[in-house]
Protein backbone atom coordinates (compact mmCIF):
# COMPACT_ATOMS: atom_id res chain seq x y z
CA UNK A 1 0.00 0.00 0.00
CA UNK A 2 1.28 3.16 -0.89
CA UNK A 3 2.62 5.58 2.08
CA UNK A 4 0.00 8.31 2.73
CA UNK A 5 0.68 11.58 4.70
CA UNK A 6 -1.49 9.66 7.92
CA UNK A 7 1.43 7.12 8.22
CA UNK A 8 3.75 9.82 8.18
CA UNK A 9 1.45 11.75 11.10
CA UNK A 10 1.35 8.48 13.23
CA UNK A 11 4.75 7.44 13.09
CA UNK A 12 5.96 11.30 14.17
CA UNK A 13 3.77 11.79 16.80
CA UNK A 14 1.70 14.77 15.07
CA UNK A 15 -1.01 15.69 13.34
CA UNK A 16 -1.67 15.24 9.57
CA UNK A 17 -1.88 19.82 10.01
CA UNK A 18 1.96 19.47 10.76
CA UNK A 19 3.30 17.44 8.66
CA UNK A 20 1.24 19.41 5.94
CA UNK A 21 3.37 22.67 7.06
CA UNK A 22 6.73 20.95 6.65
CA UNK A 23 6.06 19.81 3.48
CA UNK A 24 5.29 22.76 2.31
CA UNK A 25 6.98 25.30 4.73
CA UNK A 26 3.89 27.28 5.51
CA UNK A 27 3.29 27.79 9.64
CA UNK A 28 5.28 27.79 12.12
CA UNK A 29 6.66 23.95 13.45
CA UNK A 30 9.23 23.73 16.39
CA UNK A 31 12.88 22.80 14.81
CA UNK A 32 13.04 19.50 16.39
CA UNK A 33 9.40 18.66 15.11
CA UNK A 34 9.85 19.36 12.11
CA UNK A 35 13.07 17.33 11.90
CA UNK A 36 11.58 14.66 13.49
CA UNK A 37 8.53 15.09 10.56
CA UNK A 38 10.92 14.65 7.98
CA UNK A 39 13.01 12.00 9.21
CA UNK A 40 9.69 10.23 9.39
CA UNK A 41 9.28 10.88 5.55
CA UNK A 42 12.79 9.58 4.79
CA UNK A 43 12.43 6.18 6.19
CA UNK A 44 8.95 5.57 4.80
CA UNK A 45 9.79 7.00 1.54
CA UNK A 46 6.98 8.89 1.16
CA UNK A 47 6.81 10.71 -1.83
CA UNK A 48 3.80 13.65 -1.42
CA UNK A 49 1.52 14.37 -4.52
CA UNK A 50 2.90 17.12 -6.87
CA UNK A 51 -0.44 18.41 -7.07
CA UNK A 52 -1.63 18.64 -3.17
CA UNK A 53 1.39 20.39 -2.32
CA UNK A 54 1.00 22.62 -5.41
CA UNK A 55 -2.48 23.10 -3.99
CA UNK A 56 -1.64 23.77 -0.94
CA UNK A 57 1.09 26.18 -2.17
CA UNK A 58 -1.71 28.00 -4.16
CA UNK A 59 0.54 26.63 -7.04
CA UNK A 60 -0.77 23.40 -9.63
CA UNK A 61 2.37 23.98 -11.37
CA UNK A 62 0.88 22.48 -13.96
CA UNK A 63 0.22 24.52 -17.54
CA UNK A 64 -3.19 23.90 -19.17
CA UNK A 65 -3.22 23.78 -23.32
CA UNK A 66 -6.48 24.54 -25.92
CA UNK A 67 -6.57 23.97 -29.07
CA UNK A 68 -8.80 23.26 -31.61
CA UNK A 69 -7.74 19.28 -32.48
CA UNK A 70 -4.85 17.44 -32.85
CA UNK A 71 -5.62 16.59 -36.88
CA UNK A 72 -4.06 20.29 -37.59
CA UNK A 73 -1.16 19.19 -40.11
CA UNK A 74 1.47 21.61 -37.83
CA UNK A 75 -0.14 20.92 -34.30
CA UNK A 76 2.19 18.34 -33.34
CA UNK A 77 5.26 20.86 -33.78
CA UNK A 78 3.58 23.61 -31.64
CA UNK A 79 2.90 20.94 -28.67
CA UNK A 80 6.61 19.22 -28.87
CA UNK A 81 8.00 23.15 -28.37
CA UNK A 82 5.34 23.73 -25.59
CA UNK A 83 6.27 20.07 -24.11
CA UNK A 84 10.03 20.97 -24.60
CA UNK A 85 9.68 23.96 -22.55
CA UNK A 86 7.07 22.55 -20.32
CA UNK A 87 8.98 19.07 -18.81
CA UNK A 88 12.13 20.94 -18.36
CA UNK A 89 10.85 23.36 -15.82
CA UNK A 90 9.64 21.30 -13.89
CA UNK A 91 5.48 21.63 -14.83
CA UNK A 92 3.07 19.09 -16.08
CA UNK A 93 0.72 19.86 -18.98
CA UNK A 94 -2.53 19.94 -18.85
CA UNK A 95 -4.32 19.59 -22.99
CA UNK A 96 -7.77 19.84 -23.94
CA UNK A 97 -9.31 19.65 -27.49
CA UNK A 98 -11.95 21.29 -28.99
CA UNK A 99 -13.82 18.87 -30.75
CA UNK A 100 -17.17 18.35 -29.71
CA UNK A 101 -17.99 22.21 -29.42
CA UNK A 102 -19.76 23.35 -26.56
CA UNK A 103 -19.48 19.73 -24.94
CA UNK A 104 -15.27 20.43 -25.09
CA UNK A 105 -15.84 23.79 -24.03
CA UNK A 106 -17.97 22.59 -20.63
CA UNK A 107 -15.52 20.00 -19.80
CA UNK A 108 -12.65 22.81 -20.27
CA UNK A 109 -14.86 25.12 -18.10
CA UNK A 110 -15.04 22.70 -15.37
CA UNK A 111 -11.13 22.62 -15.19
CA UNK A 112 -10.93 26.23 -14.91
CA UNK A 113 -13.20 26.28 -11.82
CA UNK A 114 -11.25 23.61 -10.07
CA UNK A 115 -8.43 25.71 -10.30
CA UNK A 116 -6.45 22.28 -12.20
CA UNK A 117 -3.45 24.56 -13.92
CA UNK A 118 -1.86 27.94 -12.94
CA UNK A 119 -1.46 29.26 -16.53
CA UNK A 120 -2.96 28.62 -20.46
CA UNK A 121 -1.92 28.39 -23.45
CA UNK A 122 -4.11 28.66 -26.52
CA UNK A 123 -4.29 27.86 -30.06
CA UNK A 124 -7.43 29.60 -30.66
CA UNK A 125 -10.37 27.32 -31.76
CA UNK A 126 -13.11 28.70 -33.74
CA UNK A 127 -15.52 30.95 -31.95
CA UNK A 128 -13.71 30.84 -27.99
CA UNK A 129 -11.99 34.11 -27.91
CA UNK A 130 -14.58 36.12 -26.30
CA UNK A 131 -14.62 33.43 -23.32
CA UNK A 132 -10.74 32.90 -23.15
CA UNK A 133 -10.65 36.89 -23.04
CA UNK A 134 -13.17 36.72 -20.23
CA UNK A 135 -10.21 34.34 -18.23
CA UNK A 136 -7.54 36.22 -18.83
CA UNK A 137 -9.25 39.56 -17.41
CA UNK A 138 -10.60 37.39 -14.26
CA UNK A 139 -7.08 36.71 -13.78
CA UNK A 140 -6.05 33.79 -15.37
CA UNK A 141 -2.62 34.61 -17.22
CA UNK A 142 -3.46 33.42 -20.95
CA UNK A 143 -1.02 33.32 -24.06
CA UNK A 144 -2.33 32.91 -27.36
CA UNK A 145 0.00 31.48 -30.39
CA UNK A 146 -0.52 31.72 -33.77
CA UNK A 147 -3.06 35.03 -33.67
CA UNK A 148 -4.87 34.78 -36.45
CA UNK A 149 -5.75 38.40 -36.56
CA UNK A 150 -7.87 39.10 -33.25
CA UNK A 151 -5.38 40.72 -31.40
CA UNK A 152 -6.77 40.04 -28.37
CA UNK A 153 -5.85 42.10 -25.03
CA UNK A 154 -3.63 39.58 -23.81
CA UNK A 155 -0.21 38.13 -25.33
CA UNK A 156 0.16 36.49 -28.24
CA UNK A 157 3.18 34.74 -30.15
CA UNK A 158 2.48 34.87 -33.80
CA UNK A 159 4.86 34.90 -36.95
CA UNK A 160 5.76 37.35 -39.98
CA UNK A 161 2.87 35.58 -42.63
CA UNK A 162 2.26 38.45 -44.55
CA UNK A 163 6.50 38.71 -45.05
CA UNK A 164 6.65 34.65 -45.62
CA UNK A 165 4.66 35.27 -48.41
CA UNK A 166 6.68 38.16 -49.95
CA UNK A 167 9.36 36.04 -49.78
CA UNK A 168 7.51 33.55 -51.94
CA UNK A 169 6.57 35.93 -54.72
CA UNK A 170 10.07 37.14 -54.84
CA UNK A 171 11.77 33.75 -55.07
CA UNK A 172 8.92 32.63 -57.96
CA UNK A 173 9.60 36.12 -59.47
CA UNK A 174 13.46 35.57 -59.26
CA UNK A 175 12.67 32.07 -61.39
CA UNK A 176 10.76 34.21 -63.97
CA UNK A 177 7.06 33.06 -62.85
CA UNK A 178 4.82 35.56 -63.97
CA UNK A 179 1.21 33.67 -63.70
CA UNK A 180 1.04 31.99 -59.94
CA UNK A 181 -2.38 30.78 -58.89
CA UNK A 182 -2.78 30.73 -55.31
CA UNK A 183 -4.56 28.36 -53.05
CA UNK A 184 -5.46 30.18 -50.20
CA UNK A 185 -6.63 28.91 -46.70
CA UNK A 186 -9.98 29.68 -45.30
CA UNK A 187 -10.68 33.65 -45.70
CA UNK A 188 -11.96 33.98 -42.28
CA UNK A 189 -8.20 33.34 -41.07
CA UNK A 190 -6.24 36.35 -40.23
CA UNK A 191 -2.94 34.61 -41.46
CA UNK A 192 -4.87 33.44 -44.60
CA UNK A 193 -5.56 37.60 -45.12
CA UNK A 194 -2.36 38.46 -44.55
CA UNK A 195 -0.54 35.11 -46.65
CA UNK A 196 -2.80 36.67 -49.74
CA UNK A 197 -1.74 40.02 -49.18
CA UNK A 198 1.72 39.83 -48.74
CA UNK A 199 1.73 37.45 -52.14
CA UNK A 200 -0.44 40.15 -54.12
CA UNK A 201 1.87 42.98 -53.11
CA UNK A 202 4.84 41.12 -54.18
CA UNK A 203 3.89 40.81 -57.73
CA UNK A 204 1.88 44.11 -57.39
CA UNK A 205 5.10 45.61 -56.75
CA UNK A 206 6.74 43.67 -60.21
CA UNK A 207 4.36 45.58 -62.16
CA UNK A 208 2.54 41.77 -62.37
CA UNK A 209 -1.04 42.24 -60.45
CA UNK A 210 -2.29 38.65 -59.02
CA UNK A 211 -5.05 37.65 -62.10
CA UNK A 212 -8.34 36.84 -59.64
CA UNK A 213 -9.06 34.00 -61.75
CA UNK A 214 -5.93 32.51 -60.10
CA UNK A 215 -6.94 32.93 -56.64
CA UNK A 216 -8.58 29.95 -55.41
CA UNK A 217 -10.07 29.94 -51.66
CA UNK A 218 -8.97 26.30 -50.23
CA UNK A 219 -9.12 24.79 -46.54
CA UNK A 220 -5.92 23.71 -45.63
CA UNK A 221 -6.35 19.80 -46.90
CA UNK A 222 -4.37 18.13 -49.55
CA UNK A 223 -7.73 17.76 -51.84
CA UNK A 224 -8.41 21.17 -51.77
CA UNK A 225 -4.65 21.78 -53.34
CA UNK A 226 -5.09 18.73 -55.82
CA UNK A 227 -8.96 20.05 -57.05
CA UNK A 228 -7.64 23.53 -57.55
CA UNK A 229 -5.31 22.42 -59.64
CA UNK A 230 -7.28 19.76 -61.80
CA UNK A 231 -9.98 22.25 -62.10
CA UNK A 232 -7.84 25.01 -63.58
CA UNK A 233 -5.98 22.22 -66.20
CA UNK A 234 -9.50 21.63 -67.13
CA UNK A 235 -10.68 24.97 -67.80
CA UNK A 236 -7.57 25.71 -69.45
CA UNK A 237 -6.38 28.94 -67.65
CA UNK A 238 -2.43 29.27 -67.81
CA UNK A 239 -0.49 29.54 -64.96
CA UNK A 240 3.48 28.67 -63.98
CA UNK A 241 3.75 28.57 -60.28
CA UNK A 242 1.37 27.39 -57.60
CA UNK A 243 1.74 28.77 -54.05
CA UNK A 244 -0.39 26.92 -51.53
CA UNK A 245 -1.23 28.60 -47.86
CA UNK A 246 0.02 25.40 -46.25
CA UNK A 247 2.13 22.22 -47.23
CA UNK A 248 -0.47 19.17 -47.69
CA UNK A 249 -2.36 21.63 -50.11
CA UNK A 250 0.88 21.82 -52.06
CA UNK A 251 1.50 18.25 -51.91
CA UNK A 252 -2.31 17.87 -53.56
CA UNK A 253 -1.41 20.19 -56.43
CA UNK A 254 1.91 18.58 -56.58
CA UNK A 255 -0.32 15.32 -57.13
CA UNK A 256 -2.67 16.91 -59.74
CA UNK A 257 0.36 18.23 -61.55
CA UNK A 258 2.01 14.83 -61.96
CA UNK A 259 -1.60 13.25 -62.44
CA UNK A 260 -1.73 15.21 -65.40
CA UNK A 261 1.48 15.00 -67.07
CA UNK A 262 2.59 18.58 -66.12
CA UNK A 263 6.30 18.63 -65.06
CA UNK A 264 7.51 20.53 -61.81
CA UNK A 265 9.14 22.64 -61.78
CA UNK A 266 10.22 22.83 -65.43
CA UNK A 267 6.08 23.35 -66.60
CA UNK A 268 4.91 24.55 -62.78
CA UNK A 269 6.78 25.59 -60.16
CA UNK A 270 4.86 24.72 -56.49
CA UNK A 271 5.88 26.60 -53.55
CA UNK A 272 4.41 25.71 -49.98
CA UNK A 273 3.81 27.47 -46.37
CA UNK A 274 4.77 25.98 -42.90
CA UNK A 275 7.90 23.59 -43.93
CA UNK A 276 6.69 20.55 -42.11
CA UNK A 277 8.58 17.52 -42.39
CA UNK A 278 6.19 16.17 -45.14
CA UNK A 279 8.11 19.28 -47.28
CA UNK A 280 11.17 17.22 -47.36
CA UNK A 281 9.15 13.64 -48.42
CA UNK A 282 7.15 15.07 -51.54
CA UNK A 283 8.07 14.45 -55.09
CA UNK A 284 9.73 16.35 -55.92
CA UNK A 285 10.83 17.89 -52.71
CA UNK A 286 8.52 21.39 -51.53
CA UNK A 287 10.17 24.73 -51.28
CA UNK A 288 8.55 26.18 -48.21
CA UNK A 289 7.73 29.32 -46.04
CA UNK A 290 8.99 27.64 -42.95
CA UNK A 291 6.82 29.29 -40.37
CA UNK A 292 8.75 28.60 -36.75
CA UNK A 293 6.06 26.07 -34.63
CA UNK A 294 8.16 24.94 -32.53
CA UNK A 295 9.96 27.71 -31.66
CA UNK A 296 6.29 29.55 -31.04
CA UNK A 297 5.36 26.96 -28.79
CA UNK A 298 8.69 27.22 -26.90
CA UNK A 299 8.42 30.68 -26.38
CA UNK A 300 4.70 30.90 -25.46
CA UNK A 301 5.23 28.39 -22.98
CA UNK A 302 8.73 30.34 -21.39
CA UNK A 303 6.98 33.19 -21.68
CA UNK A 304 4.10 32.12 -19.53
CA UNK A 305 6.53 30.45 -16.79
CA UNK A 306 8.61 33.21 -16.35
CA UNK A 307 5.37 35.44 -15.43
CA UNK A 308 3.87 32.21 -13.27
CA UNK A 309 7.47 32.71 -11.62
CA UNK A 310 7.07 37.11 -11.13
CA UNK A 311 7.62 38.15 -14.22
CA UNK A 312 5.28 40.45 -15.62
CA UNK A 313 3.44 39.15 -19.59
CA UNK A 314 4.89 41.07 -22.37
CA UNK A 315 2.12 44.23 -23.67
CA UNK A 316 3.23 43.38 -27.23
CA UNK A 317 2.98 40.45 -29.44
CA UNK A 318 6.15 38.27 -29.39
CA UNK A 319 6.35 38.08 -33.21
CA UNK A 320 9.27 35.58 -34.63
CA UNK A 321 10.32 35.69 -38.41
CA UNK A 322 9.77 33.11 -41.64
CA UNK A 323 12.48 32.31 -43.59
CA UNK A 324 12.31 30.81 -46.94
CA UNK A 325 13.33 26.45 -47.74
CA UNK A 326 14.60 26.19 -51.34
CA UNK A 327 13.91 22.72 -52.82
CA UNK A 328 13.38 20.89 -56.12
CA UNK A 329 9.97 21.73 -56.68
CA UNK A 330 11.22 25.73 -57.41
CA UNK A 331 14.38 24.11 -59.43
CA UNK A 332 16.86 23.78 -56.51
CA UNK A 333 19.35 20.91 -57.38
């Protein structure tokens, strides 16, 4: 049977209150007490729970997570920086999905009453920012990453989208691509917004205005990167370069292209956004926006330790660059 802090209490002579304060050095306990208290603990090897002293601390030291699901293509990269970050300060992480709408959002709820973390982290799922806004100004420190536009009043760790996708148009530019079609994400996304704009204003700025027949509003899958694509072919409108708002939509029009006899990059060039590992594994290999998810979770999550620790959140957006992946699907060797 597992040692409990009542065995500890009995074999020192005092009551469960006491041992309570030496463990967690609240109260005052006579010297010899409390060395008697923890000799006690060291030969019964009793471990306390992480989370009753945290609790009795007024500490969990444990981080909660939302985000929408774990099916995003670049969600795993964002958690691994958060769990990075996370494991080697000492906290446990507490993650909850979005799922089943107002059913996740109860369950979350419920976690946030018991007081079960001391901090949040959020990848904003659809139609929750008014609520998580309400937690952060009841007190609960909240850090949003990847803000897709809101700006909300509390911190946020985003990236440079609308310069990732300058960098595209130049490098398509640069290889004498003067047609692009571009397969946006949803419209209602602030980084989809600023992905187009920062594309259009490249070639604006080339004298080469985006055609809107070329702009194709997609949803982040590979099939809506593949049917953009085949649909075009078929209706015969000419275009050189692709540039996808993520990398599994690439990877589709990468798979319409070959479907259809088209060679890349010689016929199209096919530039991604995100760089995931999947960038490296298509055929031929996708030059990329790589947008920095792991760093962003790693941040986010020292950011929000360091305040849970007495330093005070940051009033500005932690914003961390793109850079640009050259591979074989823009003619790198």
């Amino acid at each position: 049977m597992p040692i409990t802090i009542a065995d500890v209490a009995t074999r020192a002579g005092v009551s469960k209150t006491t041992v309570s304060r030496v463990l967690n050095g609240k109260g005052e306990v006579h010297v010899h007490t409390a060395d008697r208290v923890r000799a006690v603990i060291s030969d019964l090897g009793y471990v306390p729970s992480a989370r009753a002293v945290g609790l009795a601390r007024g500490r969990t030291r444990v981080v909660g997570m939302l985000v929408p699901a774990l099916t995003w293509p670049w969600m795993g990269e964002v958690l691994q920086g958060v769990a990075d970050v996370v494991e080697s300060e000492g906290y446990g992480l507490l993650l909850f999905t979005c799922t089943r709408g107002d059913e996740s959002m109860r369950r979350f709820t419920s976690q946030v009453s018991a007081k079960s973390f001391d901090g949040l982290l959020v990848v904003e799922p659809e139609g929750t920012l008014d609520h998580i806004t309400d937690l952060h100004e009841r007190g609960l420190p909240v850090i949003l990453i990847d803000d897709r536009g809101h700006q909300p009043g509390f911190p946020s760790v985003r990236t440079t989208n609308e310069a990732g996708a300058r960098a595209a148009a130049a490098h398509l530019l640069a290889h004498g691509r003067k047609r692009p079609l571009v397969v946006t994400g949803l419209r209602r996304f602030g980084c989809t917004r600023e992905r187009l704009a920062g594309f259009a204003a490249g070639y604006a700025e080339a004298g080469l205005p985006i055609d809107p027949a070329l702009v194709v509003e997609g949803d982040f899958t590979f099939d809506c990167g593949r049917s953009a694509v085949r649909r075009l072919l078929a209706d015969r409108v000419p275009f050189d370069a692709v540039f996808a708002h993520n990398d599994l939509s690439a990877a589709g029009a990468l798979q319409a292209l070959r479907d259809a006899g088209r060679r890349v990059p010689e016929d199209v060039a096919v530039v991604g956004f995100d760089d995931l590992p999947l960038a490296g594994h298509t055929h031929p290999p996708l030059s990329s926006v790589r947008q920095p998810l792991r760093e962003m979770g790693a941040v986010a999550a020292r950011t929000l330790i360091a305040h849970l620790g007495g330093t005070p959140l940051p009033g500005t957006p932690t914003v961390i660059p793109t850079s640009f992946t050259v591979r074989a699907s823009t003619g790198a060797p």
